[in-house]
PDB file of N, CA and C in Angstrom:
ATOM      1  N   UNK A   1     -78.719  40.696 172.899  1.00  0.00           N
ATOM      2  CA  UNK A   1     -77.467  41.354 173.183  1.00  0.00           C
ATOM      3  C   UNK A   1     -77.327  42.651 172.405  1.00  0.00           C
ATOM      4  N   UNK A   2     -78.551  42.836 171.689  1.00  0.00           N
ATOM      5  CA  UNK A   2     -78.269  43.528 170.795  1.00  0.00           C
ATOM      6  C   UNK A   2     -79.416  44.814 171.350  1.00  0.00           C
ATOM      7  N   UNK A   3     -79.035  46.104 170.712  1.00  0.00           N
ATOM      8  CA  UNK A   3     -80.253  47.223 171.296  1.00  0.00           C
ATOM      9  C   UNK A   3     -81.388  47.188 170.355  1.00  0.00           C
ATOM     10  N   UNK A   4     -82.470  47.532 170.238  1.00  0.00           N
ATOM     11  CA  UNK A   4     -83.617  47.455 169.632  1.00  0.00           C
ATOM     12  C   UNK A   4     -83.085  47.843 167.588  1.00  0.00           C
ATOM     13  N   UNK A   5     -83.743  47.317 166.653  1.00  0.00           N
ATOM     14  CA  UNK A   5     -83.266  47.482 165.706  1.00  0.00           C
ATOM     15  C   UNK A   5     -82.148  47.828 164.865  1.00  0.00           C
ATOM     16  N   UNK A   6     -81.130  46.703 166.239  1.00  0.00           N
ATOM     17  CA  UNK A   6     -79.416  46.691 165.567  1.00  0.00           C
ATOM     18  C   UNK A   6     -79.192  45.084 165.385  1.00  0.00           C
ATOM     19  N   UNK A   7     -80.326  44.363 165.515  1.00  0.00           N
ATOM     20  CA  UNK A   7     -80.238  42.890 165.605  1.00  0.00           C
ATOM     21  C   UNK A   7     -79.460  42.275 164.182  1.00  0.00           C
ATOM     22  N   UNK A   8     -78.412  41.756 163.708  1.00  0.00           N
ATOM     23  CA  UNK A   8     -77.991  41.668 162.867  1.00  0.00           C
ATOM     24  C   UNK A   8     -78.548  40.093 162.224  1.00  0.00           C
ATOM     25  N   UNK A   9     -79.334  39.374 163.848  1.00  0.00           N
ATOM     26  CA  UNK A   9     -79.798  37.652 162.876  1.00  0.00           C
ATOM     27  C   UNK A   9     -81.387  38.665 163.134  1.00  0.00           C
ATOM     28  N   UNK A  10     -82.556  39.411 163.243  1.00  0.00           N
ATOM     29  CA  UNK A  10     -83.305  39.459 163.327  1.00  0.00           C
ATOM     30  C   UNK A  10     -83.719  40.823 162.708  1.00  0.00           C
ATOM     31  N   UNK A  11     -83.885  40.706 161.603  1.00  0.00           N
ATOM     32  CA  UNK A  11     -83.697  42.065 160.866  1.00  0.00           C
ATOM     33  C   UNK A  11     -85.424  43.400 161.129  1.00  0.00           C
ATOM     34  N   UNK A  12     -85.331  44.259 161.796  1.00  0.00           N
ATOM     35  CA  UNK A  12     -86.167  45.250 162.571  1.00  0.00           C
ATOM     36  C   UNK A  12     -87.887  45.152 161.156  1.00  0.00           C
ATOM     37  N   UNK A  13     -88.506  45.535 162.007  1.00  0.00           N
ATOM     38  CA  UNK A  13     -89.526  45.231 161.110  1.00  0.00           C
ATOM     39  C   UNK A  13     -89.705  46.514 159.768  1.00  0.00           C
ATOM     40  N   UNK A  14     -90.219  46.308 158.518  1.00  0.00           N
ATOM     41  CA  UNK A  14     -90.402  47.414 157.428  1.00  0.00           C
ATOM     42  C   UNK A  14     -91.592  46.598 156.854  1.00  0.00           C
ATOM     43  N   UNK A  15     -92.560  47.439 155.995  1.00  0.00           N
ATOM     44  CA  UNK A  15     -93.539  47.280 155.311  1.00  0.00           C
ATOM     45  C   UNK A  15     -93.150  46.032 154.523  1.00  0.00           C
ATOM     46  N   UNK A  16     -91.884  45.522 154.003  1.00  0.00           N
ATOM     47  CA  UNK A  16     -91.974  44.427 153.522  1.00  0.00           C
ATOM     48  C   UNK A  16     -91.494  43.011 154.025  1.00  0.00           C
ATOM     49  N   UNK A  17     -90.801  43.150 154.815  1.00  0.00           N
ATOM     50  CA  UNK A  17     -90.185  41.958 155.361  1.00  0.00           C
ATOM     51  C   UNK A  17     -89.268  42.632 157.530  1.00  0.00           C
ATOM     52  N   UNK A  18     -89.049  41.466 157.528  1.00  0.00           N
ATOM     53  CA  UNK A  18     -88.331  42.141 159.079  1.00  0.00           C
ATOM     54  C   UNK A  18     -89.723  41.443 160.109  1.00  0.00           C
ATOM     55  N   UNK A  19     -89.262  41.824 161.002  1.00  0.00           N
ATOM     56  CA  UNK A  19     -90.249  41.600 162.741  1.00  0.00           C
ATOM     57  C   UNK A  19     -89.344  41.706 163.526  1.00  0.00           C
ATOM     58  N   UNK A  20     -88.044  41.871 163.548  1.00  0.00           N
ATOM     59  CA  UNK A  20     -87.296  42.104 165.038  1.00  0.00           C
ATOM     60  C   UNK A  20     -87.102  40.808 165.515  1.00  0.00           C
ATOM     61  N   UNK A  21     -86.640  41.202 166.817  1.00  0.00           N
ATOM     62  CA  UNK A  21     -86.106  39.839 167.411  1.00  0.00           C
ATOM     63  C   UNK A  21     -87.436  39.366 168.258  1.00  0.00           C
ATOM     64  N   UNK A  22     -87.337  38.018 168.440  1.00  0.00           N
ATOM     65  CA  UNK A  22     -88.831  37.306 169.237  1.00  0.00           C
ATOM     66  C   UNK A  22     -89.028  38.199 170.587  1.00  0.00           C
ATOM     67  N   UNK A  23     -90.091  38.502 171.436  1.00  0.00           N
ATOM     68  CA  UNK A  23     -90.587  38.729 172.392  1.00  0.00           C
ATOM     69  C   UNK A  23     -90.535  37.629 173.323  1.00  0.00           C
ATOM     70  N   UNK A  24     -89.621  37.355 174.133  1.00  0.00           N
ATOM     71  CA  UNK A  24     -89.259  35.911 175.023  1.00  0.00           C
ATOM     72  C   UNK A  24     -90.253  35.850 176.012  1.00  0.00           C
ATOM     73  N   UNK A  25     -90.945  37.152 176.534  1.00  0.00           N
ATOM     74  CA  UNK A  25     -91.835  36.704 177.733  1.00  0.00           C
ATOM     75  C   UNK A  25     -93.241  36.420 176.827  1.00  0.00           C
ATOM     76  N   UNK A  26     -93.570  36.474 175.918  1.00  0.00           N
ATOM     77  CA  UNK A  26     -95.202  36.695 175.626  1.00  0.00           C
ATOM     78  C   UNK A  26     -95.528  35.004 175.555  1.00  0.00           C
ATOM     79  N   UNK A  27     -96.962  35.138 176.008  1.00  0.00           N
ATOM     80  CA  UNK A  27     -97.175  33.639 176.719  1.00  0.00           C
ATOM     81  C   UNK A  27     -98.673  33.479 175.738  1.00  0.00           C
ATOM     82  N   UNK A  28     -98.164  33.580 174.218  1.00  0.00           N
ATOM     83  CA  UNK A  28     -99.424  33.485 173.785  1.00  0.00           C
ATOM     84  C   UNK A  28     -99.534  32.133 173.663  1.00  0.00           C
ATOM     85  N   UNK A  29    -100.856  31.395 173.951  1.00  0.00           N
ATOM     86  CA  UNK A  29    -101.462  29.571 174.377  1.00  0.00           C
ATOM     87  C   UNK A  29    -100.371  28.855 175.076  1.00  0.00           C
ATOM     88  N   UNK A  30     -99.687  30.204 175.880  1.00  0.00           N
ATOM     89  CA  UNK A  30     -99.942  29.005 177.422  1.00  0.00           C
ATOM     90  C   UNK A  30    -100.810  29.743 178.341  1.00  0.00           C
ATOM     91  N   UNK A  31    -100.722  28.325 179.312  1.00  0.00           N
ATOM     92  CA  UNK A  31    -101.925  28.753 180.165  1.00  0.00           C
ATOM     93  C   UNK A  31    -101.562  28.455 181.631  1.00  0.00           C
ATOM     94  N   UNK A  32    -100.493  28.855 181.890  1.00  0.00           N
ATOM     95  CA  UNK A  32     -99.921  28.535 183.251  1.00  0.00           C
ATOM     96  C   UNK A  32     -99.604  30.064 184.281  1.00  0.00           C
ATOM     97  N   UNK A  33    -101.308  30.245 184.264  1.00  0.00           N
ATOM     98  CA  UNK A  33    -101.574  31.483 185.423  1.00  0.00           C
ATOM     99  C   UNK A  33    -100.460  33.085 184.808  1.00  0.00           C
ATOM    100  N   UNK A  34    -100.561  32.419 183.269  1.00  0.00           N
ATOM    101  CA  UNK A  34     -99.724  33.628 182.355  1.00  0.00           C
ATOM    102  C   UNK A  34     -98.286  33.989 183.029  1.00  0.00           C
ATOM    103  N   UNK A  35     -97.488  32.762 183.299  1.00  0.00           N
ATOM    104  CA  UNK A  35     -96.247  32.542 183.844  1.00  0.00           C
ATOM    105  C   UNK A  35     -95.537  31.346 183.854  1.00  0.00           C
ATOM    106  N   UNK A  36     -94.448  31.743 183.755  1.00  0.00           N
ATOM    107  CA  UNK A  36     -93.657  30.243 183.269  1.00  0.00           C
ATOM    108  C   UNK A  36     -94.353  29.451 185.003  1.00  0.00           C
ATOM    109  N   UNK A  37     -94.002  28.212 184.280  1.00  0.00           N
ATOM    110  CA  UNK A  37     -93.606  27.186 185.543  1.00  0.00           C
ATOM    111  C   UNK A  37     -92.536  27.191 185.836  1.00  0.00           C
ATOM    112  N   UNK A  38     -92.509  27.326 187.807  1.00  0.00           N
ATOM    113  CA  UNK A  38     -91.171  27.301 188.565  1.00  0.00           C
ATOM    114  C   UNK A  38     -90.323  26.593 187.978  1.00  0.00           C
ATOM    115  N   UNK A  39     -90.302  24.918 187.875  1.00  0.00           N
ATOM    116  CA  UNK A  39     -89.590  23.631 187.613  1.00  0.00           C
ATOM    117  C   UNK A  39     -88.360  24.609 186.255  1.00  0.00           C
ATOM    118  N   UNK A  40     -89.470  25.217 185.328  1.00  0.00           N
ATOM    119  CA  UNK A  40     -88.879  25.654 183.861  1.00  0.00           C
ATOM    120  C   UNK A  40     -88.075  26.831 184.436  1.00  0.00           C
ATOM    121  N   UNK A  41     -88.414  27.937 185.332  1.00  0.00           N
ATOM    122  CA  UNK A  41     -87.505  28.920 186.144  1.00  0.00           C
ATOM    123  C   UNK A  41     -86.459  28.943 185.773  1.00  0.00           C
ATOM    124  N   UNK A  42     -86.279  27.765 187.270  1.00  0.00           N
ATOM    125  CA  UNK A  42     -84.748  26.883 187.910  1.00  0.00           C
ATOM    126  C   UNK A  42     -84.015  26.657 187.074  1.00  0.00           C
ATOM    127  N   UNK A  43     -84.665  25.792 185.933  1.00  0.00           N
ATOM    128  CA  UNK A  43     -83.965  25.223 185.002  1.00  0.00           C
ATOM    129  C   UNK A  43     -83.327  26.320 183.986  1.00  0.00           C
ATOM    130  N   UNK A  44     -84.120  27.397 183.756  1.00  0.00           N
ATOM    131  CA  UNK A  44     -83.314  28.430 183.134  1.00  0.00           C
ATOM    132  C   UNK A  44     -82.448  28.861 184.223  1.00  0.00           C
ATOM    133  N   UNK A  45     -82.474  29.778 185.087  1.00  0.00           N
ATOM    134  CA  UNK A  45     -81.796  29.872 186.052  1.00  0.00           C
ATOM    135  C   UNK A  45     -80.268  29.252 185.881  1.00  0.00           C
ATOM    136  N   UNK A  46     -80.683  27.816 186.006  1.00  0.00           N
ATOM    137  CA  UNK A  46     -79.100  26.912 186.030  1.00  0.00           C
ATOM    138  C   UNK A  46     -78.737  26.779 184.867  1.00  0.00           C
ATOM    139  N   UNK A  47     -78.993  27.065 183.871  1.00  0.00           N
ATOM    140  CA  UNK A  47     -78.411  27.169 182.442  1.00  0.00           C
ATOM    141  C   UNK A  47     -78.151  28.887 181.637  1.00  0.00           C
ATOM    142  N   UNK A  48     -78.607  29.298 181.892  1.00  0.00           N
ATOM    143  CA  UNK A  48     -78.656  30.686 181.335  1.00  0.00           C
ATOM    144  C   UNK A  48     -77.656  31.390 182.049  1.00  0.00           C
ATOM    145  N   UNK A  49     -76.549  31.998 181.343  1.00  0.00           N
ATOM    146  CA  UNK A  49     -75.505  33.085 181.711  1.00  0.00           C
ATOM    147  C   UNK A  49     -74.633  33.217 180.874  1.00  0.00           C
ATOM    148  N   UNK A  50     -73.819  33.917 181.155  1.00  0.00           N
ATOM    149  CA  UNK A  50     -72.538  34.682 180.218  1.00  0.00           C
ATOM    150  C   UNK A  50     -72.048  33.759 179.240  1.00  0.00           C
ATOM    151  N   UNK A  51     -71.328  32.751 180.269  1.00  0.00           N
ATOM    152  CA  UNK A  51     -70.181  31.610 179.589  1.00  0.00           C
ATOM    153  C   UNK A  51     -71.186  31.003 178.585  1.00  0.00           C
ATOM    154  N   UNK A  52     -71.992  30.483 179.123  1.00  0.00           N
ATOM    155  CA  UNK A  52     -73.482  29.266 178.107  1.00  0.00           C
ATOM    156  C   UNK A  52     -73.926  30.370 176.986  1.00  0.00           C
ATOM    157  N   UNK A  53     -74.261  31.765 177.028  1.00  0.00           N
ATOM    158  CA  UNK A  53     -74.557  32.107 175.605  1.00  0.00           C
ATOM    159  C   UNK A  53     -73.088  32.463 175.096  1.00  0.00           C
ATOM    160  N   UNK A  54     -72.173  32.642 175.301  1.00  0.00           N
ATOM    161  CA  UNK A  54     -70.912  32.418 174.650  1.00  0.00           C
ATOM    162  C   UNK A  54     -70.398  31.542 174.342  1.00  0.00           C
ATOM    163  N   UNK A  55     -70.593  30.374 174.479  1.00  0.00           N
ATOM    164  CA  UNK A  55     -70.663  29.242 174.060  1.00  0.00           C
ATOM    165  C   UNK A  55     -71.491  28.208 173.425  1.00  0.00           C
ATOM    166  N   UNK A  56     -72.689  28.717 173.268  1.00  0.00           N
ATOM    167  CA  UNK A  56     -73.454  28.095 172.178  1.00  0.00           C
ATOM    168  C   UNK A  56     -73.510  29.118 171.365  1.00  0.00           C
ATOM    169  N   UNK A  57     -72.996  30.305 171.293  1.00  0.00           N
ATOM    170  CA  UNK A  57     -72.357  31.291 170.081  1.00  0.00           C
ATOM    171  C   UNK A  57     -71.236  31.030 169.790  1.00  0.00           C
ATOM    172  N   UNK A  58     -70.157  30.319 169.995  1.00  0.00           N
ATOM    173  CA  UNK A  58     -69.309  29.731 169.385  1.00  0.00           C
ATOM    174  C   UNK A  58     -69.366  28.659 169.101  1.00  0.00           C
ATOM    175  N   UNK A  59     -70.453  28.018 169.661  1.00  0.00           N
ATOM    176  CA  UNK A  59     -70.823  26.608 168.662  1.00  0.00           C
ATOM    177  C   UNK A  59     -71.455  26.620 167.147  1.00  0.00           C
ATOM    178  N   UNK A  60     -72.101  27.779 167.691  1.00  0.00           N
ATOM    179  CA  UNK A  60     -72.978  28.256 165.997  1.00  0.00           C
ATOM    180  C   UNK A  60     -72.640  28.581 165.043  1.00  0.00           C
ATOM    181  N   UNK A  61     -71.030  29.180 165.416  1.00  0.00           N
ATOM    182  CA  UNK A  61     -70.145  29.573 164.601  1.00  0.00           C
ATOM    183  C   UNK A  61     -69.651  28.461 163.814  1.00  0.00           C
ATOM    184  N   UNK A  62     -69.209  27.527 164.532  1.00  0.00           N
ATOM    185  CA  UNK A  62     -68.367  26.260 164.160  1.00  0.00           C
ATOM    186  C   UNK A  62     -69.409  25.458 163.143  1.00  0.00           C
ATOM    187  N   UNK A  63     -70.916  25.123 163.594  1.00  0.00           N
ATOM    188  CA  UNK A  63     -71.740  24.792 163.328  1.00  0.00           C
ATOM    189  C   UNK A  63     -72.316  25.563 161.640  1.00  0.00           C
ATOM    190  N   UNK A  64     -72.153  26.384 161.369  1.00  0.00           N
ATOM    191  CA  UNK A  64     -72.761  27.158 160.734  1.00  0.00           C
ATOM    192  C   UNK A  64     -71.214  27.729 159.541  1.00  0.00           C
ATOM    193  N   UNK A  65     -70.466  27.108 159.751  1.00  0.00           N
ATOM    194  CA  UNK A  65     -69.146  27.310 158.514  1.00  0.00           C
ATOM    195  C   UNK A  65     -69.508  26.742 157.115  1.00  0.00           C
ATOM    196  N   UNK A  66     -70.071  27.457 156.080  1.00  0.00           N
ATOM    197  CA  UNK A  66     -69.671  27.254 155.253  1.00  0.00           C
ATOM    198  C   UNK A  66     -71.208  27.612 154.523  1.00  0.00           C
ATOM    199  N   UNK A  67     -72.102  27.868 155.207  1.00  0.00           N
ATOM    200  CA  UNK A  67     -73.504  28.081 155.398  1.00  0.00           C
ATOM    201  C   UNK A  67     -73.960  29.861 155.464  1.00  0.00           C
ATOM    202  N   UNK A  68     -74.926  30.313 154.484  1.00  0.00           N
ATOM    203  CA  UNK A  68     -74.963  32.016 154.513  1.00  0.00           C
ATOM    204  C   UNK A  68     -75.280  32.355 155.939  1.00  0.00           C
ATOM    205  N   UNK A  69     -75.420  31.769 156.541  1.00  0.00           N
ATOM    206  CA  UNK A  69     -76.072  32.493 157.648  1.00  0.00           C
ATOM    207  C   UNK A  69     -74.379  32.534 159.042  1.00  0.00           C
ATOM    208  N   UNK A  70     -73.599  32.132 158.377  1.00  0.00           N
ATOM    209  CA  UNK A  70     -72.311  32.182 159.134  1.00  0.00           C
ATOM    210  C   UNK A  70     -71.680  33.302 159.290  1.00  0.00           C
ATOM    211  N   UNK A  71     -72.124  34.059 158.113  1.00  0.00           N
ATOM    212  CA  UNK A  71     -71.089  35.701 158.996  1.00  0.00           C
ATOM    213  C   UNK A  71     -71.795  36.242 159.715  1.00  0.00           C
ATOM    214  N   UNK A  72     -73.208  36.433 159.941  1.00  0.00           N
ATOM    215  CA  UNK A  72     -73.930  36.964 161.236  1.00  0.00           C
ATOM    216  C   UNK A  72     -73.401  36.313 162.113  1.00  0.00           C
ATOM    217  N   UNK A  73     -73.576  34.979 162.434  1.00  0.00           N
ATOM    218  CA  UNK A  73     -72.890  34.350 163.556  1.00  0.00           C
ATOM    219  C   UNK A  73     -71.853  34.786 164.200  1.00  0.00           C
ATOM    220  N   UNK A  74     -70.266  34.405 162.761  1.00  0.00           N
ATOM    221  CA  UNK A  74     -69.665  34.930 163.532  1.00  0.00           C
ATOM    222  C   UNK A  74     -69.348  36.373 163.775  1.00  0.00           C
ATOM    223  N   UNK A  75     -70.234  37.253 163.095  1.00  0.00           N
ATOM    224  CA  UNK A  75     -70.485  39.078 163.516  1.00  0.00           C
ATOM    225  C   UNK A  75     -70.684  39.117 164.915  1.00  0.00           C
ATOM    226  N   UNK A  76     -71.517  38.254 165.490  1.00  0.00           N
ATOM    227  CA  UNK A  76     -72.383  38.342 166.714  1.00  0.00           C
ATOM    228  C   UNK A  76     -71.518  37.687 167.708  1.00  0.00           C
ATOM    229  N   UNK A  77     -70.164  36.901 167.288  1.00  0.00           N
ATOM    230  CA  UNK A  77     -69.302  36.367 168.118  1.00  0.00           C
ATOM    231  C   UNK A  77     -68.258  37.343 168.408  1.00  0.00           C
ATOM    232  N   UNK A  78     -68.012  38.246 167.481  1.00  0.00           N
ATOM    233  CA  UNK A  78     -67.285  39.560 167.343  1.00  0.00           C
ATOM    234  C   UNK A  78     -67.446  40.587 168.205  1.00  0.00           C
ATOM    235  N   UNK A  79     -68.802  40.939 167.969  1.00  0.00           N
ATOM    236  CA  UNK A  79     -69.546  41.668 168.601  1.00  0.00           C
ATOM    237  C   UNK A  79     -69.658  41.239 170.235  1.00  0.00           C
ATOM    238  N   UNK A  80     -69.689  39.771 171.006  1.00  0.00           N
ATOM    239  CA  UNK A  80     -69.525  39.778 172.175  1.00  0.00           C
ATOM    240  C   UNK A  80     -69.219  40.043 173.263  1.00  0.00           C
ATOM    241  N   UNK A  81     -68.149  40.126 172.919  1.00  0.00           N
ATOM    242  CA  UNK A  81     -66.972  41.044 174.177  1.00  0.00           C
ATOM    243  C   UNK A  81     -67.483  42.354 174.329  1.00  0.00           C
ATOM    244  N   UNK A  82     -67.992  43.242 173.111  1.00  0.00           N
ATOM    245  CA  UNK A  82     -68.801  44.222 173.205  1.00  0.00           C
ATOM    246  C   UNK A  82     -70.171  44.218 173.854  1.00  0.00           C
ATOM    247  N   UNK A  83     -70.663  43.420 173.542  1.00  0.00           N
ATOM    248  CA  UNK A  83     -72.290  43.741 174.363  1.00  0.00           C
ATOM    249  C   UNK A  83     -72.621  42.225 175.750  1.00  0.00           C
ATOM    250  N   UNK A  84     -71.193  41.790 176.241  1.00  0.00           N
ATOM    251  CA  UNK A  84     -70.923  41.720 177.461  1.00  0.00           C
ATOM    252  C   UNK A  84     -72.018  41.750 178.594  1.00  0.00           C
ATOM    253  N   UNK A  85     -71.673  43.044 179.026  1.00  0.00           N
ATOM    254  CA  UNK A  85     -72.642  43.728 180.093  1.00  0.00           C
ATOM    255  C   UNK A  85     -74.596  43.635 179.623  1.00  0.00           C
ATOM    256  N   UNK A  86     -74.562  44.037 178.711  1.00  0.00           N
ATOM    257  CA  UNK A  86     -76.194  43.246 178.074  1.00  0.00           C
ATOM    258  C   UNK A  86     -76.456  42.195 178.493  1.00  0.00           C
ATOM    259  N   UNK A  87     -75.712  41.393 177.743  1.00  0.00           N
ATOM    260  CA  UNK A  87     -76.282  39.787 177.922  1.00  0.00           C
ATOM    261  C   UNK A  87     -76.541  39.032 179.582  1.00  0.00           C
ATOM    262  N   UNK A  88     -75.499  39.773 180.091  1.00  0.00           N
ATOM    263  CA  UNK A  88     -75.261  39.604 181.883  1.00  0.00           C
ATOM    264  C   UNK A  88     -76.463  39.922 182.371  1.00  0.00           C
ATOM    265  N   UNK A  89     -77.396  41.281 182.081  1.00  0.00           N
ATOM    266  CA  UNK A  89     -77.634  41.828 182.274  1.00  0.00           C
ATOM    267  C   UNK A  89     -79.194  40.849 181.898  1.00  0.00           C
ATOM    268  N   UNK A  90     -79.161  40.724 180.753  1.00  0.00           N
ATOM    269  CA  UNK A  90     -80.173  39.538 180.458  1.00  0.00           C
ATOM    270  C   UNK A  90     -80.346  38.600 180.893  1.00  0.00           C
ATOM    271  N   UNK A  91     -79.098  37.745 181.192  1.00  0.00           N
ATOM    272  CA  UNK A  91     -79.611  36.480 181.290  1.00  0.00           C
ATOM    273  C   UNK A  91     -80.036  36.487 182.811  1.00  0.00           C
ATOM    274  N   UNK A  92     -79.767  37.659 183.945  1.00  0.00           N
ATOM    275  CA  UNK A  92     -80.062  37.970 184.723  1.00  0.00           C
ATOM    276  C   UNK A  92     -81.818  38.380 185.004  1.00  0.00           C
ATOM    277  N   UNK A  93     -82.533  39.251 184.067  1.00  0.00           N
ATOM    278  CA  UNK A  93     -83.448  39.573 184.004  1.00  0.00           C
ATOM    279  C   UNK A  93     -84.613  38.890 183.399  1.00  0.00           C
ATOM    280  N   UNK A  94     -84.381  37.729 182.410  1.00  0.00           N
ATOM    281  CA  UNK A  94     -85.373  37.177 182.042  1.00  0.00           C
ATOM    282  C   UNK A  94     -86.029  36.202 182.585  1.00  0.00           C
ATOM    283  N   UNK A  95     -85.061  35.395 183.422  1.00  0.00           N
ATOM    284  CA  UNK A  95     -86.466  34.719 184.421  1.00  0.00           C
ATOM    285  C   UNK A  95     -86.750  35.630 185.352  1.00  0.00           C
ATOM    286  N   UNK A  96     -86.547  36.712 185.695  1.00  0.00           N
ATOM    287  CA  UNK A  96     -87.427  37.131 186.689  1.00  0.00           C
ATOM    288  C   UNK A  96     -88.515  37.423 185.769  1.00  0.00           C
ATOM    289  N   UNK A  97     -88.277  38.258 184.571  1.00  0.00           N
ATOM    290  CA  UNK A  97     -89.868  38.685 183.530  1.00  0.00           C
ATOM    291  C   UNK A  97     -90.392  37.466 183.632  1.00  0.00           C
ATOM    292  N   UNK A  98     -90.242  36.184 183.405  1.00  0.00           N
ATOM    293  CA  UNK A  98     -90.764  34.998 183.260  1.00  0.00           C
ATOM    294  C   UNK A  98     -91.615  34.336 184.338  1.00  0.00           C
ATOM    295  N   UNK A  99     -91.267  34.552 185.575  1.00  0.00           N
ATOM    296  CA  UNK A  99     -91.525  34.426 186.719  1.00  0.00           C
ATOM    297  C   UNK A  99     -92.930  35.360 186.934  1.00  0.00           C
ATOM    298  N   UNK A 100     -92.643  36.303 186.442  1.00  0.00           N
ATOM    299  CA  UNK A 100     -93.949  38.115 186.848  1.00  0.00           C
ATOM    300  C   UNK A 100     -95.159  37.080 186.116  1.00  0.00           C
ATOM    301  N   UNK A 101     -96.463  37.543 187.210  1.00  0.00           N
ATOM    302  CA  UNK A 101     -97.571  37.133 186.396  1.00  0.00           C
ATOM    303  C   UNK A 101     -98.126  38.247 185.463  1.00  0.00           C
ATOM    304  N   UNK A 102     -98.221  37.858 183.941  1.00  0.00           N
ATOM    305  CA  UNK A 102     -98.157  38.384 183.027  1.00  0.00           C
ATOM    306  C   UNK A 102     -99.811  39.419 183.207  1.00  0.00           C
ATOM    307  N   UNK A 103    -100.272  39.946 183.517  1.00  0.00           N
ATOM    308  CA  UNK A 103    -101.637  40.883 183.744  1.00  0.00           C
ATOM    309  C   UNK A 103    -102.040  41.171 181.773  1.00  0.00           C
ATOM    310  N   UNK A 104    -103.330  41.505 181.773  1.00  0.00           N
ATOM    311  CA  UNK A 104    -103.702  41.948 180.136  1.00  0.00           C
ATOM    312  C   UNK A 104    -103.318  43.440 180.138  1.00  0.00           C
ATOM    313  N   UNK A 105    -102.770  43.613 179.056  1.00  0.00           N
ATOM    314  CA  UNK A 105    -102.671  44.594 178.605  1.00  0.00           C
ATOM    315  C   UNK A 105    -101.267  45.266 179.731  1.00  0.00           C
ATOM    316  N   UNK A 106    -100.980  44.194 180.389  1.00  0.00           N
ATOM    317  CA  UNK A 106     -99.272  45.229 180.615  1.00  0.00           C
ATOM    318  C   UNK A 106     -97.994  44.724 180.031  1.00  0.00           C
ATOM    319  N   UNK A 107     -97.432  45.855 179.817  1.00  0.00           N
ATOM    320  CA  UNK A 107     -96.374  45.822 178.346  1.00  0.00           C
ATOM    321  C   UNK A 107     -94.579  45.182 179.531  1.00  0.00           C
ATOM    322  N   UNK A 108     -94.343  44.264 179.081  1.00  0.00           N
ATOM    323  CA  UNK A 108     -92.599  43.951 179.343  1.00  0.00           C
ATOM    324  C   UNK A 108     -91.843  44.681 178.982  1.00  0.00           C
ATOM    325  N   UNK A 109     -90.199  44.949 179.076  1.00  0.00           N
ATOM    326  CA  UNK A 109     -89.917  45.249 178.602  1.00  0.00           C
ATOM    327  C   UNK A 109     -88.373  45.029 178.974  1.00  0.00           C
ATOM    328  N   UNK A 110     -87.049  44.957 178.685  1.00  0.00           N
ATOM    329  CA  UNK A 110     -85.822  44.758 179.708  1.00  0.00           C
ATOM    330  C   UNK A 110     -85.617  45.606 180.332  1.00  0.00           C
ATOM    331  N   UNK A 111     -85.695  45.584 181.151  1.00  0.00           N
ATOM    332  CA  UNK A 111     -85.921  46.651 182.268  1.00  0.00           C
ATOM    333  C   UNK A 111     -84.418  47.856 183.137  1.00  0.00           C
ATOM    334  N   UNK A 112     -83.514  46.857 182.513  1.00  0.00           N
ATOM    335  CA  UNK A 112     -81.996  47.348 182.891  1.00  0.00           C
ATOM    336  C   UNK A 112     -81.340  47.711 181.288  1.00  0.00           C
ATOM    337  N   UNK A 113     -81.070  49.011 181.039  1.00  0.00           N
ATOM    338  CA  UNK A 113     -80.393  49.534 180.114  1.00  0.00           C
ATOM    339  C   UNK A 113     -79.160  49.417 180.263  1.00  0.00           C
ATOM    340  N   UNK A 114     -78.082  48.813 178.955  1.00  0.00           N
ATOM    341  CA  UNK A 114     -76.919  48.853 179.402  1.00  0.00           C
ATOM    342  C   UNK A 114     -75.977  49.192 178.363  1.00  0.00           C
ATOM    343  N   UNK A 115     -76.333  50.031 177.680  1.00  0.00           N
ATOM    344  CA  UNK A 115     -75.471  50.838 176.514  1.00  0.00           C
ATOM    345  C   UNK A 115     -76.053  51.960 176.322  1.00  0.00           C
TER     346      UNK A 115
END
């Protein structure tokens, strides 16, 4: 939800610490024709959208009271209503990346800019 090195739980990479946020399509040791399986698709498909990551971001919140890692949380619950159109925008686009047969050496990337 966040734009490239504004990730506030995934801190951007530096010579000493950091890596950014995970790469969701890279299919390193699987071996399924370098693409998710349909069955796994669908199943994202029917779970993945607006309300469901807004709501297991306000679970994390609840979940995560009293614990250091709770004001990112709820930063990133703050931050929601703001990066909105992203996440839509995501949860829209990643099974299709998931779906693409992954070829060597071609680069992913989210493909719809939305800030």
């Amino acid at each position: 939800m966040y734009p490239e090195n504004e990730n506030p739980v995934f801190a951007p990479w530096t010579p000493s610490s950091g890596g950014g946020p995970p790469c969701l399509w890279e299919f390193e040791g699987h071996l399924y024709s370098n693409r998710w399986l349909e069955p796994n698709i669908a199943f994202l498909r029917k779970v993945l959208s607006l309300e469901s990551v807004r709501s297991i971001l306000s679970l994390a919140v609840a979940e995560l009271a009293g614990q250091p890692d709770h004001s990112v949380a709820t930063l990133a619950l703050e931050d929601f209503p703001l990066c909105e159109a992203t996440v839509a925008a995501r949860c829209a686009d990643l099974p299709q990346l998931l779906e693409t047969n992954q070829e060597a050496g071609r680069v992913f990337e989210w493909p719809r800019k939305t800030s």
